[in-house]
N, C-alpha and C. Protein backbone atom coordinates (compact mmCIF):
# COMPACT_ATOMS: atom_id res chain seq x y z
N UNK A 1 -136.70 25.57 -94.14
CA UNK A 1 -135.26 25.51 -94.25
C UNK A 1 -134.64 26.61 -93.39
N UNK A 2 -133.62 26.44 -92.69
CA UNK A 2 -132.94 27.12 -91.98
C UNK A 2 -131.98 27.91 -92.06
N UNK A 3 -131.80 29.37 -92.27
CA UNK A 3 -130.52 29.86 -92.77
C UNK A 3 -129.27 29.61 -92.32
N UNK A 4 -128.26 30.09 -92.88
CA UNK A 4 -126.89 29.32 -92.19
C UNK A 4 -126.52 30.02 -91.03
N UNK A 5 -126.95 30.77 -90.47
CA UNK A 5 -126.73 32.12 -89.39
C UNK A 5 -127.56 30.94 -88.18
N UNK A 6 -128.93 30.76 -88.33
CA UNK A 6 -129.19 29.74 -87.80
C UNK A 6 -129.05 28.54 -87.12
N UNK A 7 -128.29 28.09 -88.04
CA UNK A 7 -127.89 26.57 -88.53
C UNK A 7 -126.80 26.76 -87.61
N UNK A 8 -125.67 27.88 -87.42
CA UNK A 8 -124.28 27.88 -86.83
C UNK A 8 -124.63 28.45 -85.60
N UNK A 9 -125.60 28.71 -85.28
CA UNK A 9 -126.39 29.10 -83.59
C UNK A 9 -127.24 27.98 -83.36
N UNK A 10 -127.29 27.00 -83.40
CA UNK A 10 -128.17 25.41 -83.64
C UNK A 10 -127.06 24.94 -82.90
N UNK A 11 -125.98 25.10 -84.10
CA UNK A 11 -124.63 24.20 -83.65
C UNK A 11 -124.09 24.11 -82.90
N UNK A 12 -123.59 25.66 -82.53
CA UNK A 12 -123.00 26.21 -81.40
C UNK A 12 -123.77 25.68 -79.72
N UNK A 13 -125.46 26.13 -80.35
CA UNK A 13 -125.78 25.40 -78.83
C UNK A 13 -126.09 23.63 -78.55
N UNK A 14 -125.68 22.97 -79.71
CA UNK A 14 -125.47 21.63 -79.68
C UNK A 14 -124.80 21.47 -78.76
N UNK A 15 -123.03 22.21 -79.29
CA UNK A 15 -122.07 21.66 -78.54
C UNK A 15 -122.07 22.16 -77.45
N UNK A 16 -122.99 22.85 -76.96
CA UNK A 16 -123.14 23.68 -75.25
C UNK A 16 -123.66 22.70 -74.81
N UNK A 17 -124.40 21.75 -75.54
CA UNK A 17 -125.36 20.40 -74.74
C UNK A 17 -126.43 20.92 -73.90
N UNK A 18 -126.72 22.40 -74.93
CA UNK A 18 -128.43 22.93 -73.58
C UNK A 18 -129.14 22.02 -74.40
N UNK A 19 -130.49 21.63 -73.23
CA UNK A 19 -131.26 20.89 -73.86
C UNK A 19 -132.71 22.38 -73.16
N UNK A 20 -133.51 21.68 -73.82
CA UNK A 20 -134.67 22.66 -73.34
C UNK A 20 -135.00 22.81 -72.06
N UNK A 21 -135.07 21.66 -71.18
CA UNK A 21 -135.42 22.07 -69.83
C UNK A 21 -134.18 22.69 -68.86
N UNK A 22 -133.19 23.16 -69.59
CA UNK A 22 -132.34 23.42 -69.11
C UNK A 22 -132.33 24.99 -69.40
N UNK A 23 -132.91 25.18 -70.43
CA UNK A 23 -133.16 26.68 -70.94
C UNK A 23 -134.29 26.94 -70.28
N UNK A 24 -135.47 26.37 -70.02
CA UNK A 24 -136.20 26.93 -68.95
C UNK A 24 -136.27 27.16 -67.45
N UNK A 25 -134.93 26.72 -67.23
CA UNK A 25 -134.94 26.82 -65.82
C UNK A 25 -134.12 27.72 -65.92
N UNK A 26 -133.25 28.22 -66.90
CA UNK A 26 -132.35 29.70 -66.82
C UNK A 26 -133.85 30.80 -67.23
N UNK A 27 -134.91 30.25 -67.94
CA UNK A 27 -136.15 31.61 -67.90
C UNK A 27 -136.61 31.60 -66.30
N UNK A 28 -137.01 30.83 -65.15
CA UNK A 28 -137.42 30.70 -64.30
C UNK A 28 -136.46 31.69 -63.15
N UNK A 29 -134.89 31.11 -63.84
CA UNK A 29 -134.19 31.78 -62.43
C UNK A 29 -134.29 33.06 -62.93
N UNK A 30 -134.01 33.90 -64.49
CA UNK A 30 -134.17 35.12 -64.56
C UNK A 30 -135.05 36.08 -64.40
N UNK A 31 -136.40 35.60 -64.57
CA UNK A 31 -137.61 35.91 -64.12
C UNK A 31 -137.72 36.10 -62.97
N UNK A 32 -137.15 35.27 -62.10
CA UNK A 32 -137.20 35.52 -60.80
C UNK A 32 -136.40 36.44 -60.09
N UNK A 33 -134.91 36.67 -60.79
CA UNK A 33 -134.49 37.79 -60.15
C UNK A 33 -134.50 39.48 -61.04
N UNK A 34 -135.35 39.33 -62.16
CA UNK A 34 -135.94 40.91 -62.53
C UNK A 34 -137.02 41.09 -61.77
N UNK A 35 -137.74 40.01 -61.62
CA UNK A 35 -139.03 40.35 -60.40
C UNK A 35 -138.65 41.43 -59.26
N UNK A 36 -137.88 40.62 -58.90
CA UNK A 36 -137.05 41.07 -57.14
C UNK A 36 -136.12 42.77 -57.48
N UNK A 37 -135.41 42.68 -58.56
CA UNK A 37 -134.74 43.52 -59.08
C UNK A 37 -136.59 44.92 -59.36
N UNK A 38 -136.65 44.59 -60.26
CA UNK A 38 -138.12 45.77 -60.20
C UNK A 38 -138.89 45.88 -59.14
N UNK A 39 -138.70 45.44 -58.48
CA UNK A 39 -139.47 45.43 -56.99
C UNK A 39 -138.59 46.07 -56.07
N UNK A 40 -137.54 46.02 -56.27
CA UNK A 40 -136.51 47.20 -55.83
C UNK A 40 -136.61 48.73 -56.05
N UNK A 41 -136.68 48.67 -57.71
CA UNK A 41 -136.72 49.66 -58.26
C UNK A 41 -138.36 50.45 -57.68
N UNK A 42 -138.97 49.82 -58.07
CA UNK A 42 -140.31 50.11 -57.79
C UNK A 42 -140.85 50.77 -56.28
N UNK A 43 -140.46 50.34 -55.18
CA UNK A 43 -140.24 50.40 -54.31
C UNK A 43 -138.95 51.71 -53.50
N UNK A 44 -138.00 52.01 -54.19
CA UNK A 44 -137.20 52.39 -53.90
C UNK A 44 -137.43 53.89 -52.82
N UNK A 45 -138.17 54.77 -54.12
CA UNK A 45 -138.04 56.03 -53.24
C UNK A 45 -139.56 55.74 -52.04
N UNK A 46 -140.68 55.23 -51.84
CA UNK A 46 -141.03 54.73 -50.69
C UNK A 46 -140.77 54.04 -49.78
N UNK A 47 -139.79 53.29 -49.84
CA UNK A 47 -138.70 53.27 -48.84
C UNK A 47 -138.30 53.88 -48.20
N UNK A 48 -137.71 55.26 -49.14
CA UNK A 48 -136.91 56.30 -48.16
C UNK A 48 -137.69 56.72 -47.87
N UNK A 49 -138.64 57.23 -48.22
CA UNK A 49 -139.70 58.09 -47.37
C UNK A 49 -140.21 58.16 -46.46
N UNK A 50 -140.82 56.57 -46.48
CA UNK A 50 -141.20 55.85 -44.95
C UNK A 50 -140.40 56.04 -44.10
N UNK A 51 -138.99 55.04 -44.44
CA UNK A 51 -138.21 54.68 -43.10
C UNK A 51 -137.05 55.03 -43.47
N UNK A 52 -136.93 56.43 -43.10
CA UNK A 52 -135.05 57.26 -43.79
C UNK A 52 -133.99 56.05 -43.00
N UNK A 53 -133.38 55.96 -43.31
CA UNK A 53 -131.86 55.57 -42.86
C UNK A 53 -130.85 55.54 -43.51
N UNK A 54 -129.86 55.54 -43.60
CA UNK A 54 -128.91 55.05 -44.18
C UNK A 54 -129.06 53.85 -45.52
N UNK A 55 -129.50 52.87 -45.27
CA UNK A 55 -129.90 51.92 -46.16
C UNK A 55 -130.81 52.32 -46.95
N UNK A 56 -131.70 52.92 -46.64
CA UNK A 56 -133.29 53.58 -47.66
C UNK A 56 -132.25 54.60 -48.16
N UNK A 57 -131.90 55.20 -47.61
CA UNK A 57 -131.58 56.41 -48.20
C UNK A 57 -130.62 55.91 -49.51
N UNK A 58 -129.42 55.26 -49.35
CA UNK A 58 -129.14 54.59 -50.33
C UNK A 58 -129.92 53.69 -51.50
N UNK A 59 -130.83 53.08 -50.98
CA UNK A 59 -131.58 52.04 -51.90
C UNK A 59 -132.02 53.18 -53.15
N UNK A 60 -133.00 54.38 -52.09
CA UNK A 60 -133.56 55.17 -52.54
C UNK A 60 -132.74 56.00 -54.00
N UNK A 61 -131.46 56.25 -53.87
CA UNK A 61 -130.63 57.27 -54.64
C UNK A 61 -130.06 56.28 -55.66
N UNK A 62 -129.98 54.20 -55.75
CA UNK A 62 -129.86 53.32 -56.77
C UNK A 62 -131.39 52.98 -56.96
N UNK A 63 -132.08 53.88 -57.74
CA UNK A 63 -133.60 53.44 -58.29
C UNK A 63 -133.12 52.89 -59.71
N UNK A 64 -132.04 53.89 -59.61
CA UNK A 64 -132.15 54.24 -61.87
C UNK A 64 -130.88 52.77 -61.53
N UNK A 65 -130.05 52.43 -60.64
CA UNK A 65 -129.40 51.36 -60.79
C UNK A 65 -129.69 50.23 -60.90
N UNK A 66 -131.05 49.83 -59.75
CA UNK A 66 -132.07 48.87 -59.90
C UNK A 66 -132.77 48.62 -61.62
N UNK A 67 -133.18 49.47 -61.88
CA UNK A 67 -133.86 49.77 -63.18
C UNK A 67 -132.74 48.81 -64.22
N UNK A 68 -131.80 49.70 -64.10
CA UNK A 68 -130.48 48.77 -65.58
C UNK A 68 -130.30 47.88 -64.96
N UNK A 69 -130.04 46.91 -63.82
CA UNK A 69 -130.05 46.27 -63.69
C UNK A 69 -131.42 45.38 -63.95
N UNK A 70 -132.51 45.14 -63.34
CA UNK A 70 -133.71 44.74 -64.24
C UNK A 70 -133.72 44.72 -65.59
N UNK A 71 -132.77 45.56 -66.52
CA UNK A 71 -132.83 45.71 -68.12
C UNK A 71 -132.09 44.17 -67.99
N UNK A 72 -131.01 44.52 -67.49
CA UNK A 72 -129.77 43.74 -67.62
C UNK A 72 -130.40 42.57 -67.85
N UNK A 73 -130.96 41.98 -66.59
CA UNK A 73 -131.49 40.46 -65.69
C UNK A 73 -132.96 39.83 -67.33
N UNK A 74 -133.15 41.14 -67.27
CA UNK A 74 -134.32 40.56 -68.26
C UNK A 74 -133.53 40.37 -69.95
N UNK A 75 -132.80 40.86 -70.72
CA UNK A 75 -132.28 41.03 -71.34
C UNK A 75 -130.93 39.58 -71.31
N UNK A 76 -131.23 39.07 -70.46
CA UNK A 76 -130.57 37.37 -70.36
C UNK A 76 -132.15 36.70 -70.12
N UNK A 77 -132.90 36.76 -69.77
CA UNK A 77 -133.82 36.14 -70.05
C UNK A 77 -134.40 36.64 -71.70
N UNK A 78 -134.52 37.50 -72.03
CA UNK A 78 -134.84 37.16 -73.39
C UNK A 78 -133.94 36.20 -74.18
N UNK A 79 -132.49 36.51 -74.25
CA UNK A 79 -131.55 35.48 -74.56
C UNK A 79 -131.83 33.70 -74.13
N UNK A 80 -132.49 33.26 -73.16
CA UNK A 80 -132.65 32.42 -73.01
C UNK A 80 -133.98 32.09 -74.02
N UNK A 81 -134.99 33.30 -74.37
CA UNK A 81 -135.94 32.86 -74.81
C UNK A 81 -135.53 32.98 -76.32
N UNK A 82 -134.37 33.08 -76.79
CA UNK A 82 -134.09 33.17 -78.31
C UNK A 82 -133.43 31.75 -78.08
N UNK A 83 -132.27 31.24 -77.14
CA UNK A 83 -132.48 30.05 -77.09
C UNK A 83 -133.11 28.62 -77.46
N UNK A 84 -134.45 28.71 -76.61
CA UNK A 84 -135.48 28.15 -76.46
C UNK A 84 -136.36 27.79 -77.69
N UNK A 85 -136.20 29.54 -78.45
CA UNK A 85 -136.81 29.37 -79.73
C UNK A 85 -136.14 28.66 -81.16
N UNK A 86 -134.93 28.70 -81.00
CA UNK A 86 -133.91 28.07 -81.51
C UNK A 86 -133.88 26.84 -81.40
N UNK A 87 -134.01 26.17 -80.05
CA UNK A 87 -134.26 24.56 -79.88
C UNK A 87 -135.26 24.07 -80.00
N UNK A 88 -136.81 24.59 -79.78
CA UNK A 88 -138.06 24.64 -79.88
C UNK A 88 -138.50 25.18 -80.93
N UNK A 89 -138.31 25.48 -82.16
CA UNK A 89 -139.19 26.70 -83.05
C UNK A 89 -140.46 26.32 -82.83
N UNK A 90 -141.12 24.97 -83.07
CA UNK A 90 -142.35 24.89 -83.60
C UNK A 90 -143.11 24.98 -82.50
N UNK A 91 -142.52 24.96 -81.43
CA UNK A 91 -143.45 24.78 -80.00
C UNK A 91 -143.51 26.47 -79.45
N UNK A 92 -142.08 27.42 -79.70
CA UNK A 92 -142.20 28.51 -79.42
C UNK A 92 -142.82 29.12 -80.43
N UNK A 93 -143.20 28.87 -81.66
CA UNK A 93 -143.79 30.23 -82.28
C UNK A 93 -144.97 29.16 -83.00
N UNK A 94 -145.60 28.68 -82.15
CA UNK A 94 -147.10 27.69 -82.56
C UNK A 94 -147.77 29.52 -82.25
N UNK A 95 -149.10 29.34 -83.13
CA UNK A 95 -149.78 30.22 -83.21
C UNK A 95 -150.89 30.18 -81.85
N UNK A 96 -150.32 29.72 -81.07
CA UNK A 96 -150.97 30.24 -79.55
C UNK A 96 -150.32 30.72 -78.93
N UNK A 97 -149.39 30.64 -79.40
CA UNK A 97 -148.09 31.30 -78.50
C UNK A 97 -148.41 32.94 -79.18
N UNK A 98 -148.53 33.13 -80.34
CA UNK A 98 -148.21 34.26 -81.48
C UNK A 98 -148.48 36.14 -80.58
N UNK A 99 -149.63 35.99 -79.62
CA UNK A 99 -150.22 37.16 -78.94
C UNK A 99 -148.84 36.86 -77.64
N UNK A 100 -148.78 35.89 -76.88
CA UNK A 100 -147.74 36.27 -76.03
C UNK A 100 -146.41 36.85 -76.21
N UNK A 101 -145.98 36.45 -77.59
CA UNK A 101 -144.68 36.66 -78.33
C UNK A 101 -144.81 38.13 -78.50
N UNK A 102 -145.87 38.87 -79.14
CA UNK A 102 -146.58 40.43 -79.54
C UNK A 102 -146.03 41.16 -77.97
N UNK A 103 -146.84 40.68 -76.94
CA UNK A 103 -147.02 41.44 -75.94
C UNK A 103 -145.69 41.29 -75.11
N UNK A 104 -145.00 40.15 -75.25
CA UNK A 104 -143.58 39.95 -74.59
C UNK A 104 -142.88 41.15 -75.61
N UNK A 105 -142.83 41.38 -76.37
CA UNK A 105 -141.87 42.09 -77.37
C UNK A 105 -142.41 43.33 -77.13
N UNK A 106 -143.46 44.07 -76.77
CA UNK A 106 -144.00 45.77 -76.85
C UNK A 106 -143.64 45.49 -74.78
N UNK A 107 -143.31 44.04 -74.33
CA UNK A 107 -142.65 44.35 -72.92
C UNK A 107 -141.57 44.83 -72.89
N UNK A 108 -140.65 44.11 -73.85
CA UNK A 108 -139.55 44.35 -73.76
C UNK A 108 -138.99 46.58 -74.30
N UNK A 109 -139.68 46.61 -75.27
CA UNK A 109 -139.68 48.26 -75.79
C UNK A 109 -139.85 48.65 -74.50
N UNK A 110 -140.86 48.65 -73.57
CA UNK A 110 -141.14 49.33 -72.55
C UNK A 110 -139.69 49.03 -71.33
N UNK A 111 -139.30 48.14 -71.32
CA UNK A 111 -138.31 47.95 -70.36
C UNK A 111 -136.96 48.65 -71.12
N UNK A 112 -136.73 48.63 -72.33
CA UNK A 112 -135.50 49.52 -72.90
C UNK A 112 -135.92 50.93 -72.61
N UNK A 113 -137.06 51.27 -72.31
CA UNK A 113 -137.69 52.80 -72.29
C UNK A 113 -137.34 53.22 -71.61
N UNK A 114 -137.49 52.12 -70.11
CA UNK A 114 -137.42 52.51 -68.92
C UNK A 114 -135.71 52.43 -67.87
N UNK A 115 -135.34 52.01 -69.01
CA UNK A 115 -133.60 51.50 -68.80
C UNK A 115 -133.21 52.85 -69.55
N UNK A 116 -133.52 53.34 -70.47
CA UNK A 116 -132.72 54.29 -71.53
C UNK A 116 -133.02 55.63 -70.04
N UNK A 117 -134.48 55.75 -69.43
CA UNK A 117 -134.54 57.09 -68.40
C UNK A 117 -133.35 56.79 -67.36
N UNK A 118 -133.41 55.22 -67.27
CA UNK A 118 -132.77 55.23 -65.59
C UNK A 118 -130.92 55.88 -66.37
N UNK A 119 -130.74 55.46 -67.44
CA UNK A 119 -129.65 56.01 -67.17
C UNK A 119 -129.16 57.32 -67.91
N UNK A 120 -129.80 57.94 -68.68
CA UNK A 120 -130.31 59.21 -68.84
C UNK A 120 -130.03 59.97 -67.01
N UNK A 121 -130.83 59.35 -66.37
CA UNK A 121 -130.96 59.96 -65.29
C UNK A 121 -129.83 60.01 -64.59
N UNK A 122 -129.27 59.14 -64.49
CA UNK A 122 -127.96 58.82 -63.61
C UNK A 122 -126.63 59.71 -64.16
N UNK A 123 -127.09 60.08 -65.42
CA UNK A 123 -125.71 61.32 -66.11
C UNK A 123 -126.34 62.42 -65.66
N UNK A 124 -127.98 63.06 -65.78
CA UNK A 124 -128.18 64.33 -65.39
C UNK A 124 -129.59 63.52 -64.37
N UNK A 125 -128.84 63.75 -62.95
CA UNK A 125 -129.93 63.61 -61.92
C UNK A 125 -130.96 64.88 -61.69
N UNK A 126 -131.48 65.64 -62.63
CA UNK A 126 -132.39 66.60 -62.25
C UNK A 126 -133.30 66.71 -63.15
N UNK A 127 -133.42 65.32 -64.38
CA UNK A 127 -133.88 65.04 -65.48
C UNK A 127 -135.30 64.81 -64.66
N UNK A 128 -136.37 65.42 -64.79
CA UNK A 128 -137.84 64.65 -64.04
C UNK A 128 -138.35 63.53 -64.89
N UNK A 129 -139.15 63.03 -63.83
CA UNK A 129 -139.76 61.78 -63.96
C UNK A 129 -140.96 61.97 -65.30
N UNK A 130 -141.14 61.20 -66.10
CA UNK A 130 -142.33 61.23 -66.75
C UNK A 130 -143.47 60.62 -66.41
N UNK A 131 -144.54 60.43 -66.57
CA UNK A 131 -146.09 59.79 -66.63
C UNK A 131 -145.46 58.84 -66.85
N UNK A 132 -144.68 58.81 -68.33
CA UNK A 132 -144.67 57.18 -69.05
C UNK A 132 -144.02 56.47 -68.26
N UNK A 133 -142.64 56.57 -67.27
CA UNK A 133 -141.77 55.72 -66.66
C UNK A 133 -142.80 55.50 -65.71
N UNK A 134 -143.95 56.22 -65.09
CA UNK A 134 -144.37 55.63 -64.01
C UNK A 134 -145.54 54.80 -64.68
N UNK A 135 -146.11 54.92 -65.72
CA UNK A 135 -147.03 53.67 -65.95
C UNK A 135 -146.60 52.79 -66.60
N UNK A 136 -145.09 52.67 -67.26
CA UNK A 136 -144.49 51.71 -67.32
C UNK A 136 -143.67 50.80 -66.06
N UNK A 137 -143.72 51.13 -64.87
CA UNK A 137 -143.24 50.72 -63.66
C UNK A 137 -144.79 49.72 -63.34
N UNK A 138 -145.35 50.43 -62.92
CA UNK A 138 -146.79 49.78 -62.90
C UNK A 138 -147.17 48.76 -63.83
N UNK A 139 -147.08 48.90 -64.87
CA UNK A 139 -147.34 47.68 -65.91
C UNK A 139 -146.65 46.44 -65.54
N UNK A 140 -145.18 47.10 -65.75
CA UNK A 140 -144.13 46.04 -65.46
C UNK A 140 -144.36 45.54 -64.14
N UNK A 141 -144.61 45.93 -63.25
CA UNK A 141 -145.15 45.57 -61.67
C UNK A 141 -146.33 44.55 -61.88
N UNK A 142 -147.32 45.23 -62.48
CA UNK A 142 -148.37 44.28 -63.00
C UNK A 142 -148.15 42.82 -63.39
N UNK A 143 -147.48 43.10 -64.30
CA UNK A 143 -146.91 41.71 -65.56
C UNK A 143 -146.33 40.40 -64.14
N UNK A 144 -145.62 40.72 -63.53
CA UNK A 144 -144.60 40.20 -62.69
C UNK A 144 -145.52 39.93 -61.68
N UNK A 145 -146.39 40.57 -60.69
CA UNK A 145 -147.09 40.31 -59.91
C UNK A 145 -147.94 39.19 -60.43
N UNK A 146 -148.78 39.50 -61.00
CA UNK A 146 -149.80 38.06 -61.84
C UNK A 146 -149.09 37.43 -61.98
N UNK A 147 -147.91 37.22 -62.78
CA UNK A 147 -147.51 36.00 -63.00
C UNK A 147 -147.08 35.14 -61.75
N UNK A 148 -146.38 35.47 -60.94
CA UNK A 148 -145.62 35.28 -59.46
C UNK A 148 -147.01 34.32 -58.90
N UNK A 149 -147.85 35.79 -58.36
CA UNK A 149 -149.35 35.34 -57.71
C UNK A 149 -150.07 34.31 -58.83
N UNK A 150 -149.83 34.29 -59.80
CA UNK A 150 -150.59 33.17 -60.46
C UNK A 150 -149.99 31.39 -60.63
N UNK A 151 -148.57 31.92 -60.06
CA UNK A 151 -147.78 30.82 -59.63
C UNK A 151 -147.94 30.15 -58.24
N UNK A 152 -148.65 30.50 -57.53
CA UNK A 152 -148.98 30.16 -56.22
C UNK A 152 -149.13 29.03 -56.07
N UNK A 153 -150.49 28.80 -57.63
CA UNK A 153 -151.47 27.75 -57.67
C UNK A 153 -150.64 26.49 -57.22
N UNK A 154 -149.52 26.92 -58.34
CA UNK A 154 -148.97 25.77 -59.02
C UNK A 154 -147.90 25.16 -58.20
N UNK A 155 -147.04 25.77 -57.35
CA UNK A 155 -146.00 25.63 -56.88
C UNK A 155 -145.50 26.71 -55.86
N UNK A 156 -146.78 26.35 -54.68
CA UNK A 156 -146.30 27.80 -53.64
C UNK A 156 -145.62 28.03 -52.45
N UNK A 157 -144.53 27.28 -52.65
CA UNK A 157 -143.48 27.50 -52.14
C UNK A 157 -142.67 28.20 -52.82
N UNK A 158 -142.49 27.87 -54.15
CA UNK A 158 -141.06 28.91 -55.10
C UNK A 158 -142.12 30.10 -55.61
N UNK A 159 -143.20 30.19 -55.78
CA UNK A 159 -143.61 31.69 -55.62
C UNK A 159 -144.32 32.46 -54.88
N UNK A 160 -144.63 31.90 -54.15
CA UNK A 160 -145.43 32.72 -52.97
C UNK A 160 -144.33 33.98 -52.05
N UNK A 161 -142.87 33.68 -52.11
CA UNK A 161 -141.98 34.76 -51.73
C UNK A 161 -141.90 35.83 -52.55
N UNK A 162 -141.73 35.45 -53.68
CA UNK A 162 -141.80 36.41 -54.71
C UNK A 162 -142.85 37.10 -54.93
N UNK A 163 -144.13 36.46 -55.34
CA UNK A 163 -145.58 37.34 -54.84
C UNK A 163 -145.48 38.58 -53.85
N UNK A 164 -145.36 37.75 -52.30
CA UNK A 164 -144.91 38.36 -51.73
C UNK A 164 -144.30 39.64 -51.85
N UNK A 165 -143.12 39.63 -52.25
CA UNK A 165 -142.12 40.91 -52.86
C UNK A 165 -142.75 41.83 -53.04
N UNK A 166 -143.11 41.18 -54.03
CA UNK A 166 -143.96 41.89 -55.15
C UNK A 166 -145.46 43.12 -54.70
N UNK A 167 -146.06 41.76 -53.77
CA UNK A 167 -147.22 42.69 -53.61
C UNK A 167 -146.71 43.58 -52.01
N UNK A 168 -145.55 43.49 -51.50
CA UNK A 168 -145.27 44.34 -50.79
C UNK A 168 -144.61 46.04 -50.82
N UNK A 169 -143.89 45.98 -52.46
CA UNK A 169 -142.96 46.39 -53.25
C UNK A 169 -144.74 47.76 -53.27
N UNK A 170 -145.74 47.12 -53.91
CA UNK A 170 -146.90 48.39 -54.24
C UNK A 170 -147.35 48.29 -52.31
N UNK A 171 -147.44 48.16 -51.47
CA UNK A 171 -147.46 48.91 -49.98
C UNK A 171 -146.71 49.73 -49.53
N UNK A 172 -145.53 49.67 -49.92
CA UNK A 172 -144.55 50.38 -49.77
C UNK A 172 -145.15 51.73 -50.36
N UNK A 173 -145.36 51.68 -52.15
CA UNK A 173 -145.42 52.91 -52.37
C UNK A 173 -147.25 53.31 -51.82
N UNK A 174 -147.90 52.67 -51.90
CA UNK A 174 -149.27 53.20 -51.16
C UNK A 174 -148.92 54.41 -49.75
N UNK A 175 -148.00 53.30 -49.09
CA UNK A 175 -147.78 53.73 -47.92
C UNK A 175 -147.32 55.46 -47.96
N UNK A 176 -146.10 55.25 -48.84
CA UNK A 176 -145.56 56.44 -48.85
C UNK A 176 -146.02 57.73 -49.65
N UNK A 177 -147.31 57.36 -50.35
CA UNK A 177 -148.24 58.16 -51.28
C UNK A 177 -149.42 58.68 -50.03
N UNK A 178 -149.43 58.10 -49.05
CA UNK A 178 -150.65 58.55 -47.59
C UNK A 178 -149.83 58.88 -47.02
N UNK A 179 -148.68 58.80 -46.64
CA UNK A 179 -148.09 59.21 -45.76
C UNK A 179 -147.46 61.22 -46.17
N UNK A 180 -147.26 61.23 -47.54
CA UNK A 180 -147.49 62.44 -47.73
C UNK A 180 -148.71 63.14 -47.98
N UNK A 181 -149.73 62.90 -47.96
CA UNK A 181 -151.25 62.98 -48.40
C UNK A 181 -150.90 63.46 -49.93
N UNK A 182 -150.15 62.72 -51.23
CA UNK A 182 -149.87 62.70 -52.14
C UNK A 182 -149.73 63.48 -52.74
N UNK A 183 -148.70 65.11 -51.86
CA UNK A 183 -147.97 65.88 -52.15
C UNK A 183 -147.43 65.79 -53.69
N UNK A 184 -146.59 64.63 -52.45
CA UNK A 184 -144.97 64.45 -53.70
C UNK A 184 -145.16 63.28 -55.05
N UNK A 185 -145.99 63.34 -55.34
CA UNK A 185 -146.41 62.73 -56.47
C UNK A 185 -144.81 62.30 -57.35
N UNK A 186 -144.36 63.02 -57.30
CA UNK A 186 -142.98 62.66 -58.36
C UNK A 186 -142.03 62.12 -58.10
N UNK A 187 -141.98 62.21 -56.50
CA UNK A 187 -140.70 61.47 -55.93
C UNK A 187 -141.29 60.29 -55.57
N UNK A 188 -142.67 59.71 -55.54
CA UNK A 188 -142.48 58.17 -55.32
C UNK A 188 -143.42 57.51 -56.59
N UNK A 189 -143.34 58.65 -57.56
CA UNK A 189 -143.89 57.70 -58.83
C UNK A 189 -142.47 57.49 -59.81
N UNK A 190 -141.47 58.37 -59.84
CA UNK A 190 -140.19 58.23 -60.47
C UNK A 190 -139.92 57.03 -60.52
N UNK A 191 -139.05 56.73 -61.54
CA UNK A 191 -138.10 55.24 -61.99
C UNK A 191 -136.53 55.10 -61.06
């Protein structure tokens, strides 16, 4: 049985007329642009490092902007996936689903973690970087890369750019981690 809180978010997206494949193609497009969005972020201060200009140099100094934005982009994709679960219950919370639901949800903690530094940071820019934002960048890099590259199989035209991104987004910082002989450890592991 369904509570009435439920029942009047049922309703509400009745009369929106989403149907499910319509909610998954709003998870597809959002997914796709936090990808690109953290791959920004991720990427940012090896950018500047590499190739100063004007543009790096800027990209470089919106890391923590990239970042809330990625909160943002993903944070409508979860909304789509409360959606989804709303029009789907039995298909979204079947007990095979139950470990992806776990690990999507300790994703999401980690992306508020990493949204709460970027803008922490952006009120006091002299706040340093932690371990955790950078192995939460990496994770989140992780998560997004596999999935992208594991989309290849399936359809590699709409992800093979994004892959792409993605696996260019960690050259970037390789690059700029040899290129200082990994001095600056903090300025291109930062969020």
């Amino acid at each position: 049985m369904m509570s009435f809180s439920t029942q009047l978010i049922a309703l509400f997206l009745s009369q929106m007329h989403l149907d499910p494949s319509e909610v998954m193609l709003w998870l597809r497009i959002t997914a796709r642009i936090s990808g690109v969005l953290l791959a920004a972020s991720f990427a940012s201060l090896g950018l500047r490092q590499i190739w100063p200009s004007a543009l790096t140099l800027y990209i470089g100094a919106s890391r923590h902007r990239f970042t809330l934005l990625f909160a943002l982009s993903h944070t409508l994709h979860l909304a789509a996936i409360v959606m989804l679960a709303i029009l789907l219950p039995n298909q979204v919370f079947a007990k095979k689903n139950i470990p992806g639901l776990v690990l999507g949800a300790m994703g999401y903690v980690l992306i508020y973690y990493l949204a709460w530094r970027a803008f922490a940071a952006r009120k006091k820019s002299d706040l340093p970087d932690k371990k955790m934002q950078t192995f939460g960048l990496y994770l989140l890099w992780l998560v997004f890369t596999l999935a992208f590259t594991s989309g290849v199989w399936k359809a590699g035209w709409v992800y093979a750019p994004f892959a792409l991104v993605m696996w260019l987004a960690l050259a970037v910082r390789i690059g700029a981690r040899l290129a200082t002989g990994g001095r600056e450890r903090t300025s291109v592991a930062g969020v």
